[in-house]
N, C-alpha and C. Protein backbone atom coordinates (compact mmCIF):
# COMPACT_ATOMS: atom_id res chain seq x y z
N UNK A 1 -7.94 -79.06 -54.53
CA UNK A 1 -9.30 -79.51 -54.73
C UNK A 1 -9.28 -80.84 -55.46
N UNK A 2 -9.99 -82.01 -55.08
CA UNK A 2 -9.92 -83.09 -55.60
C UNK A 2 -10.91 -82.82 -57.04
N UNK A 3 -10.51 -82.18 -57.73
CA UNK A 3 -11.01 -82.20 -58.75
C UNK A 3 -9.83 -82.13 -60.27
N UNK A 4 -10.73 -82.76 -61.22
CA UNK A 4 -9.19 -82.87 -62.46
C UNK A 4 -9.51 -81.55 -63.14
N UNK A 5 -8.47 -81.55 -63.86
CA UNK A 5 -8.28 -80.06 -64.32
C UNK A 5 -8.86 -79.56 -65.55
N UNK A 6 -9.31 -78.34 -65.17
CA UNK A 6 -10.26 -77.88 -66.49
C UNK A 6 -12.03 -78.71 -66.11
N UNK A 7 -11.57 -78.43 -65.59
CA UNK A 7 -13.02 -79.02 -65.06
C UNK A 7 -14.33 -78.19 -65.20
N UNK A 8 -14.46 -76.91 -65.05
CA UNK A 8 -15.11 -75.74 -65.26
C UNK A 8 -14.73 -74.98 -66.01
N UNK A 9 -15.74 -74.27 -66.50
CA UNK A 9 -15.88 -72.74 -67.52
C UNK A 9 -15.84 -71.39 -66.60
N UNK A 10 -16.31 -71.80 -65.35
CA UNK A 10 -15.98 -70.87 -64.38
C UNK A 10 -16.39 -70.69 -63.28
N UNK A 11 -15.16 -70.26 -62.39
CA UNK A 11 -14.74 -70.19 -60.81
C UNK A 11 -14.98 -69.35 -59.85
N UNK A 12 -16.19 -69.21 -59.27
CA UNK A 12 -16.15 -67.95 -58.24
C UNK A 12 -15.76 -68.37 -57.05
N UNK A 13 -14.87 -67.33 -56.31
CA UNK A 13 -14.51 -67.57 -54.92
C UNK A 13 -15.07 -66.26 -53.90
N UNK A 14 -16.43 -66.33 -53.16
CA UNK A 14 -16.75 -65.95 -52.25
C UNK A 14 -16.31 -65.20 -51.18
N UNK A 15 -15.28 -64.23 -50.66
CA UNK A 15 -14.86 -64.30 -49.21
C UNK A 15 -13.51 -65.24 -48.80
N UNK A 16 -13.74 -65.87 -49.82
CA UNK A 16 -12.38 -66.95 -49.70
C UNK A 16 -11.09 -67.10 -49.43
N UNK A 17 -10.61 -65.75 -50.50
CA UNK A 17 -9.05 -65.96 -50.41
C UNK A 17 -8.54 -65.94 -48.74
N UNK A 18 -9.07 -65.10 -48.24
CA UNK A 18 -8.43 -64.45 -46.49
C UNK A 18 -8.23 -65.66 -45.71
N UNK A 19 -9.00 -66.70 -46.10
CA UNK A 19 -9.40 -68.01 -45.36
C UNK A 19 -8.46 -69.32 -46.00
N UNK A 20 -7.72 -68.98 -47.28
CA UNK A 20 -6.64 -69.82 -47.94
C UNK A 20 -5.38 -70.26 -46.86
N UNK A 21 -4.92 -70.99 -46.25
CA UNK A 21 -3.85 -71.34 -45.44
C UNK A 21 -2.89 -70.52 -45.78
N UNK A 22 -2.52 -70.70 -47.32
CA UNK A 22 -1.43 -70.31 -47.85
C UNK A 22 -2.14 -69.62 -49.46
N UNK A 23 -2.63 -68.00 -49.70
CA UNK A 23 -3.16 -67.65 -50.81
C UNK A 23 -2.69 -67.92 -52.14
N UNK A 24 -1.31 -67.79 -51.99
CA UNK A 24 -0.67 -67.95 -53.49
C UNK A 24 -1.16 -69.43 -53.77
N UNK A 25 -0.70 -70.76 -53.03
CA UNK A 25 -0.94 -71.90 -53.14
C UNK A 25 -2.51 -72.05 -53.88
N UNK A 26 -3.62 -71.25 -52.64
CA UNK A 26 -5.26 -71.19 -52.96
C UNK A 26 -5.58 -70.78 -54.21
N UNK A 27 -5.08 -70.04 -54.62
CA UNK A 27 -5.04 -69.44 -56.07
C UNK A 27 -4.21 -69.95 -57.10
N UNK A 28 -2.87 -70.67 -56.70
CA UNK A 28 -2.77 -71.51 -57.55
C UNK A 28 -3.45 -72.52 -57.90
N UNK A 29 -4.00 -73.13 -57.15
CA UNK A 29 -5.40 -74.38 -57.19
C UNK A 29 -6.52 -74.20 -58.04
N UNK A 30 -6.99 -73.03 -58.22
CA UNK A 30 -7.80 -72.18 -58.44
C UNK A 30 -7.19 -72.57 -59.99
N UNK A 31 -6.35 -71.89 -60.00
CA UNK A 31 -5.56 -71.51 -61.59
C UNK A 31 -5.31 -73.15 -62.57
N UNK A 32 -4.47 -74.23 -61.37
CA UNK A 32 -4.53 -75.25 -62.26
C UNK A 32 -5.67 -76.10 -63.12
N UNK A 33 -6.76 -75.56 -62.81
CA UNK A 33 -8.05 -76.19 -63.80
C UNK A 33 -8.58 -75.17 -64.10
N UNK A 34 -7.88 -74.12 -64.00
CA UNK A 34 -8.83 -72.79 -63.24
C UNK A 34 -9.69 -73.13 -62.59
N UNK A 35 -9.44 -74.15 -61.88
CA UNK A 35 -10.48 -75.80 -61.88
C UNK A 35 -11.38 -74.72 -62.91
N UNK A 36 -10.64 -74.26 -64.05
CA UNK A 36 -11.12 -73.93 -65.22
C UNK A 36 -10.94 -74.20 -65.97
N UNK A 37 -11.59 -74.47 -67.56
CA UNK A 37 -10.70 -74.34 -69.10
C UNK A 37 -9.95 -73.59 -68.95
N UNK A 38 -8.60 -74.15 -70.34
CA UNK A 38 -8.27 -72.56 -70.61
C UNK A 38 -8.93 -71.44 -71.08
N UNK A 39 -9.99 -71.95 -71.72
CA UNK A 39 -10.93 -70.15 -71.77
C UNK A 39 -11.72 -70.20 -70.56
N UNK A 40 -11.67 -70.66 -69.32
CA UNK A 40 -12.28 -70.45 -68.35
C UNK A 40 -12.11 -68.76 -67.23
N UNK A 41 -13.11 -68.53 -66.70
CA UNK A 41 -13.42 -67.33 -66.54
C UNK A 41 -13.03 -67.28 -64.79
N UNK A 42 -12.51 -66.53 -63.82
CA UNK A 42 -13.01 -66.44 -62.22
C UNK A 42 -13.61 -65.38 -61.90
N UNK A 43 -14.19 -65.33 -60.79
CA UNK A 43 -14.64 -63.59 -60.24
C UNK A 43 -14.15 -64.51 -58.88
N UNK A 44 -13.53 -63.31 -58.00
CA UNK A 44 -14.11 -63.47 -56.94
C UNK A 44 -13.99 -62.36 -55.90
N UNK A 45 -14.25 -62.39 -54.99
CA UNK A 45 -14.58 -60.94 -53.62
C UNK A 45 -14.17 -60.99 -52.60
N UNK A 46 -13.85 -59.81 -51.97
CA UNK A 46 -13.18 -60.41 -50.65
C UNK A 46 -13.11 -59.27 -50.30
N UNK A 47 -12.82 -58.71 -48.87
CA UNK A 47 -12.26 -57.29 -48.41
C UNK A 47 -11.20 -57.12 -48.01
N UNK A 48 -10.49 -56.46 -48.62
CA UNK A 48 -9.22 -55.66 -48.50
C UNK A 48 -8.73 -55.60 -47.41
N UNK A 49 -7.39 -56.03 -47.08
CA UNK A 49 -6.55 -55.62 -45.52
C UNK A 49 -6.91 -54.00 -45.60
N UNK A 50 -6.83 -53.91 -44.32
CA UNK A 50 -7.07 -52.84 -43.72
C UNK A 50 -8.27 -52.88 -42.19
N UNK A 51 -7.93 -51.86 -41.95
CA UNK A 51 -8.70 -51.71 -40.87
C UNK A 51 -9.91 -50.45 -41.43
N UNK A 52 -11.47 -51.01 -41.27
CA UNK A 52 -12.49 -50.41 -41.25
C UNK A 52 -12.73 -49.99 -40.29
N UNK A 53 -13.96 -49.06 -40.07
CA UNK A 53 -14.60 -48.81 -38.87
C UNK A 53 -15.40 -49.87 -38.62
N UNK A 54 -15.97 -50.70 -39.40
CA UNK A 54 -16.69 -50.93 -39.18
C UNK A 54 -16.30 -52.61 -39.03
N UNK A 55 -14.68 -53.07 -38.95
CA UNK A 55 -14.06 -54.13 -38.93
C UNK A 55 -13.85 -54.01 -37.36
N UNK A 56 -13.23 -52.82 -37.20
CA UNK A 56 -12.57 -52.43 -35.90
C UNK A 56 -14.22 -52.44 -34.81
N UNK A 57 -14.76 -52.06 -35.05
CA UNK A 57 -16.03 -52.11 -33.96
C UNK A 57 -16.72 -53.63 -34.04
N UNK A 58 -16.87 -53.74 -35.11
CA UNK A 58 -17.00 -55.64 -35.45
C UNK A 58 -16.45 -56.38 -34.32
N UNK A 59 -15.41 -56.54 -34.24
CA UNK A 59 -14.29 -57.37 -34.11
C UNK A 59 -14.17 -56.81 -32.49
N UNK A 60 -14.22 -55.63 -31.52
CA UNK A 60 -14.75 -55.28 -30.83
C UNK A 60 -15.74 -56.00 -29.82
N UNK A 61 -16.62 -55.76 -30.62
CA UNK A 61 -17.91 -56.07 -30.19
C UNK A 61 -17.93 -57.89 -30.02
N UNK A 62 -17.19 -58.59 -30.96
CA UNK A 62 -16.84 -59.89 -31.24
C UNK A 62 -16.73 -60.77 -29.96
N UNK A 63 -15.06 -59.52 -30.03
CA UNK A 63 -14.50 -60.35 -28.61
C UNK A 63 -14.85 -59.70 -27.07
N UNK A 64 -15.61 -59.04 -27.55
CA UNK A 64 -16.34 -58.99 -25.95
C UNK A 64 -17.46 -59.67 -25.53
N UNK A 65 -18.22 -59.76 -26.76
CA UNK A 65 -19.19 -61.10 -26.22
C UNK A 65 -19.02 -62.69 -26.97
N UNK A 66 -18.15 -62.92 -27.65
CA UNK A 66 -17.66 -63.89 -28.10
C UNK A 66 -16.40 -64.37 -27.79
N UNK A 67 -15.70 -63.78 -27.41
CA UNK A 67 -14.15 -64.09 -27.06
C UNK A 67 -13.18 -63.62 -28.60
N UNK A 68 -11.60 -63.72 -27.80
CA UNK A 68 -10.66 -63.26 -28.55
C UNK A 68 -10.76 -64.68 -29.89
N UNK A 69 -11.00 -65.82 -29.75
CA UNK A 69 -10.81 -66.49 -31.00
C UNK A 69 -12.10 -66.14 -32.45
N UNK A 70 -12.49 -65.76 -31.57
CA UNK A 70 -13.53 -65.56 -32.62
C UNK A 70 -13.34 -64.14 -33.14
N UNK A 71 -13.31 -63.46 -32.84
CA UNK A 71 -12.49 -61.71 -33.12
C UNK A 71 -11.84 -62.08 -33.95
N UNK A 72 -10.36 -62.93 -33.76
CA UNK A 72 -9.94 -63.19 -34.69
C UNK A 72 -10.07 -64.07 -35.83
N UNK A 73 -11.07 -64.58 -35.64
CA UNK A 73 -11.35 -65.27 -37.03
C UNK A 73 -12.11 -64.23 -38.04
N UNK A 74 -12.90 -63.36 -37.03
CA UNK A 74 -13.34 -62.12 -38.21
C UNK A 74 -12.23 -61.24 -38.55
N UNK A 75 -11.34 -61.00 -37.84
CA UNK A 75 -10.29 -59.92 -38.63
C UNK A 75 -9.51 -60.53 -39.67
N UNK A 76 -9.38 -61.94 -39.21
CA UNK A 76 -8.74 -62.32 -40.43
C UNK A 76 -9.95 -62.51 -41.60
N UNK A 77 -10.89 -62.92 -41.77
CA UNK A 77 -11.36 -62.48 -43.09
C UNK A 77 -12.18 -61.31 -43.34
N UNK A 78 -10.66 -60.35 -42.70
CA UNK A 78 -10.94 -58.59 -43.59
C UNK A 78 -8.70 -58.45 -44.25
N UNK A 79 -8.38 -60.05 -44.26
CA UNK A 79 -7.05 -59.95 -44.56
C UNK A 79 -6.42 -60.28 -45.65
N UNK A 80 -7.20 -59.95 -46.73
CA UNK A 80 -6.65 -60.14 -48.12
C UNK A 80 -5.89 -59.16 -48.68
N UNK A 81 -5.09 -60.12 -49.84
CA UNK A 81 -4.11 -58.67 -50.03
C UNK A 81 -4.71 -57.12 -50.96
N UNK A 82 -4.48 -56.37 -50.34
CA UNK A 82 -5.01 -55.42 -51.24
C UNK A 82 -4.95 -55.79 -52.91
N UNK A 83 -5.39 -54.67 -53.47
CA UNK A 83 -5.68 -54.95 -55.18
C UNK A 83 -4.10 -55.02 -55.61
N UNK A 84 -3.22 -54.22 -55.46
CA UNK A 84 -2.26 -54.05 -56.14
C UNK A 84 -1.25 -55.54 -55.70
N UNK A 85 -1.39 -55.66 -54.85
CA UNK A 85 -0.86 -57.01 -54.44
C UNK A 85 -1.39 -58.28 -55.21
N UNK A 86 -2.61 -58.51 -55.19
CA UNK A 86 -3.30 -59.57 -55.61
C UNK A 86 -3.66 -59.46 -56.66
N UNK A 87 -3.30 -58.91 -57.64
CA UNK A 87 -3.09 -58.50 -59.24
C UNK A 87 -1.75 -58.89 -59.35
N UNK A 88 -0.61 -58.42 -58.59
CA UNK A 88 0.77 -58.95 -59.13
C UNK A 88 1.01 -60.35 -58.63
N UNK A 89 0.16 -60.73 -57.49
CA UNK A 89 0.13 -62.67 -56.80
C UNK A 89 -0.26 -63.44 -58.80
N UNK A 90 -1.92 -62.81 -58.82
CA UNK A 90 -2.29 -63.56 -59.55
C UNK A 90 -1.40 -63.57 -61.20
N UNK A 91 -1.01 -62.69 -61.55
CA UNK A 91 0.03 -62.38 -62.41
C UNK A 91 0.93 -63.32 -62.39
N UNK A 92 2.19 -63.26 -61.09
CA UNK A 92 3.17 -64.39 -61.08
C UNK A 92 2.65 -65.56 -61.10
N UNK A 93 1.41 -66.35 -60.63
CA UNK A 93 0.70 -67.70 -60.74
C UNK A 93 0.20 -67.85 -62.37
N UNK A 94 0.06 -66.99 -62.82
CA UNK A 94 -0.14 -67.47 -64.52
C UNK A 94 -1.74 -66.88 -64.62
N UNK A 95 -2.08 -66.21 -63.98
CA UNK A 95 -3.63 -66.14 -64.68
C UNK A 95 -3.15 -64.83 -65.77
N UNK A 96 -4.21 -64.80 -66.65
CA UNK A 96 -3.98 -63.81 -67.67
C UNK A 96 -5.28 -62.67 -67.97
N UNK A 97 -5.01 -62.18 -68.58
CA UNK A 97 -6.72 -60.96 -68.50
C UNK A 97 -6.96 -60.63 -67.12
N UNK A 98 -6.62 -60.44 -65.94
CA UNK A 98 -6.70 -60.37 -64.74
C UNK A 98 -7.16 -58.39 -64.81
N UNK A 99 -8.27 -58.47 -64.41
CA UNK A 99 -8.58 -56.94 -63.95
C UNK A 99 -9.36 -56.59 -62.04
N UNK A 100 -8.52 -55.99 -61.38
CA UNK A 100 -8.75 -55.94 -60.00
C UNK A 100 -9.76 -54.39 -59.93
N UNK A 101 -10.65 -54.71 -59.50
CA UNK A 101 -11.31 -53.36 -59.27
C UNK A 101 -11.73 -53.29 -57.61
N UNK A 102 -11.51 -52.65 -57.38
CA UNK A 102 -11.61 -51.97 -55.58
C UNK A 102 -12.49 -50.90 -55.63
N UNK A 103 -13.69 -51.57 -54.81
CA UNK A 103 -14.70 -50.74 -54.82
C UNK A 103 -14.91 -50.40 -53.20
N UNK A 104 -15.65 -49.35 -52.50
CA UNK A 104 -15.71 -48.85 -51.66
C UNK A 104 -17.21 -48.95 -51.35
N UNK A 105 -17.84 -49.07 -50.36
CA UNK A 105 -19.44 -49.29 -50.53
C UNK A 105 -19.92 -49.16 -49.28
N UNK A 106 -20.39 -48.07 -49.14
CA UNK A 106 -21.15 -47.49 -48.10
C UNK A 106 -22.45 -48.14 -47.62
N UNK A 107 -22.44 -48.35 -46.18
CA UNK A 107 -23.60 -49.57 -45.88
C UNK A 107 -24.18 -48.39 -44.58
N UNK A 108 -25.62 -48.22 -44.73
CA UNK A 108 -25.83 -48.03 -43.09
C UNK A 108 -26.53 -49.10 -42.37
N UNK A 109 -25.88 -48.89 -40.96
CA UNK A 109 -26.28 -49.88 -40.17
C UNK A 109 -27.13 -49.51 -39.10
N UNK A 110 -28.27 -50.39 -38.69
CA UNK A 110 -28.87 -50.27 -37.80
C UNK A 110 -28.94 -49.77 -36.10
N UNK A 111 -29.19 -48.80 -35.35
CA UNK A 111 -28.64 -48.90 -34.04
C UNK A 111 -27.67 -50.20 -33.38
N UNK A 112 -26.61 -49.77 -32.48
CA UNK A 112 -26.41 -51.04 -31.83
C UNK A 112 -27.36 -51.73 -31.01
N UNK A 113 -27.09 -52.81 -30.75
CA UNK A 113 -28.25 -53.95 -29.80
C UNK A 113 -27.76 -52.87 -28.53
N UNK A 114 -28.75 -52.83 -27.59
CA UNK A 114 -28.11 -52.00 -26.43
C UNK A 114 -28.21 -53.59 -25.29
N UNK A 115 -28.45 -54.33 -25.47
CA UNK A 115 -27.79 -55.42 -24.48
C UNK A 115 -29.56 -56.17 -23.91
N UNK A 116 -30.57 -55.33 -23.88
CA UNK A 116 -31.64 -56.01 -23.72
C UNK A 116 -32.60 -56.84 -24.36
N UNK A 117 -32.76 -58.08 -23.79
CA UNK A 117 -33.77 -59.33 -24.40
C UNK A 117 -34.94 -58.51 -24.81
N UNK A 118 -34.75 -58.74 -26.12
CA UNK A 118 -36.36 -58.40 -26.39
C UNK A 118 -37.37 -59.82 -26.95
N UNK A 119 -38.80 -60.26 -26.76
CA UNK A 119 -39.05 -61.35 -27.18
C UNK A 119 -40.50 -61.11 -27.45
């Protein structure tokens, strides 16, 4: 990030990491200013590798009316490393106070579109 270091009190990253080229690197970036103080703070969110139901029908549904590149641009941001992983990433990169919580969160969703224009 063209930004100098310590630049912020604090860093949220959105959905982000899955979308990092290279995560350790993304999070090291992250870490060298934290583009924070050193008492600077991060949160950030993301969903867990794995396969959902609701990734797997996603992603589905994606590339059948969107095509396979686009499928895969949604599976990959459901490709972050799980908690236990990305607690010991952020660990070896130097962040400190690091607490990973993995939450589970039940959504209902609306019927599927059944394929007809409505207007």
């Amino acid at each position: 990030m063209p930004l100098p270091d310590a630049s912020f009190d604090v860093a949220l990253c959105q959905q982000g990491v899955p979308f990092f080229p290279d995560q350790r690197a993304g999070l090291q970036e992250v870490k060298r200013s934290s583009v924070c103080s050193s008492r600077g703070a991060g949160c950030s969110s993301a969903f867990w590798e794995g396969e959902t139901p609701y990734t797997v029908a996603m992603a589905a549904a994606v590339e059948r009316h969107a095509g396979l590149e686009a499928a895969t641009t949604l599976r990959k941001s459901r490709a972050c490393p799980g908690p236990e992983t990305l607690q010991y990433l952020m660990k070896q990169i130097g962040f400190r106070n690091t607490t990973i919580r993995a939450r589970t969160i039940m959504r209902g969703l609306p019927a599927a579109f059944d394929g007809r224009v409505r207007g």
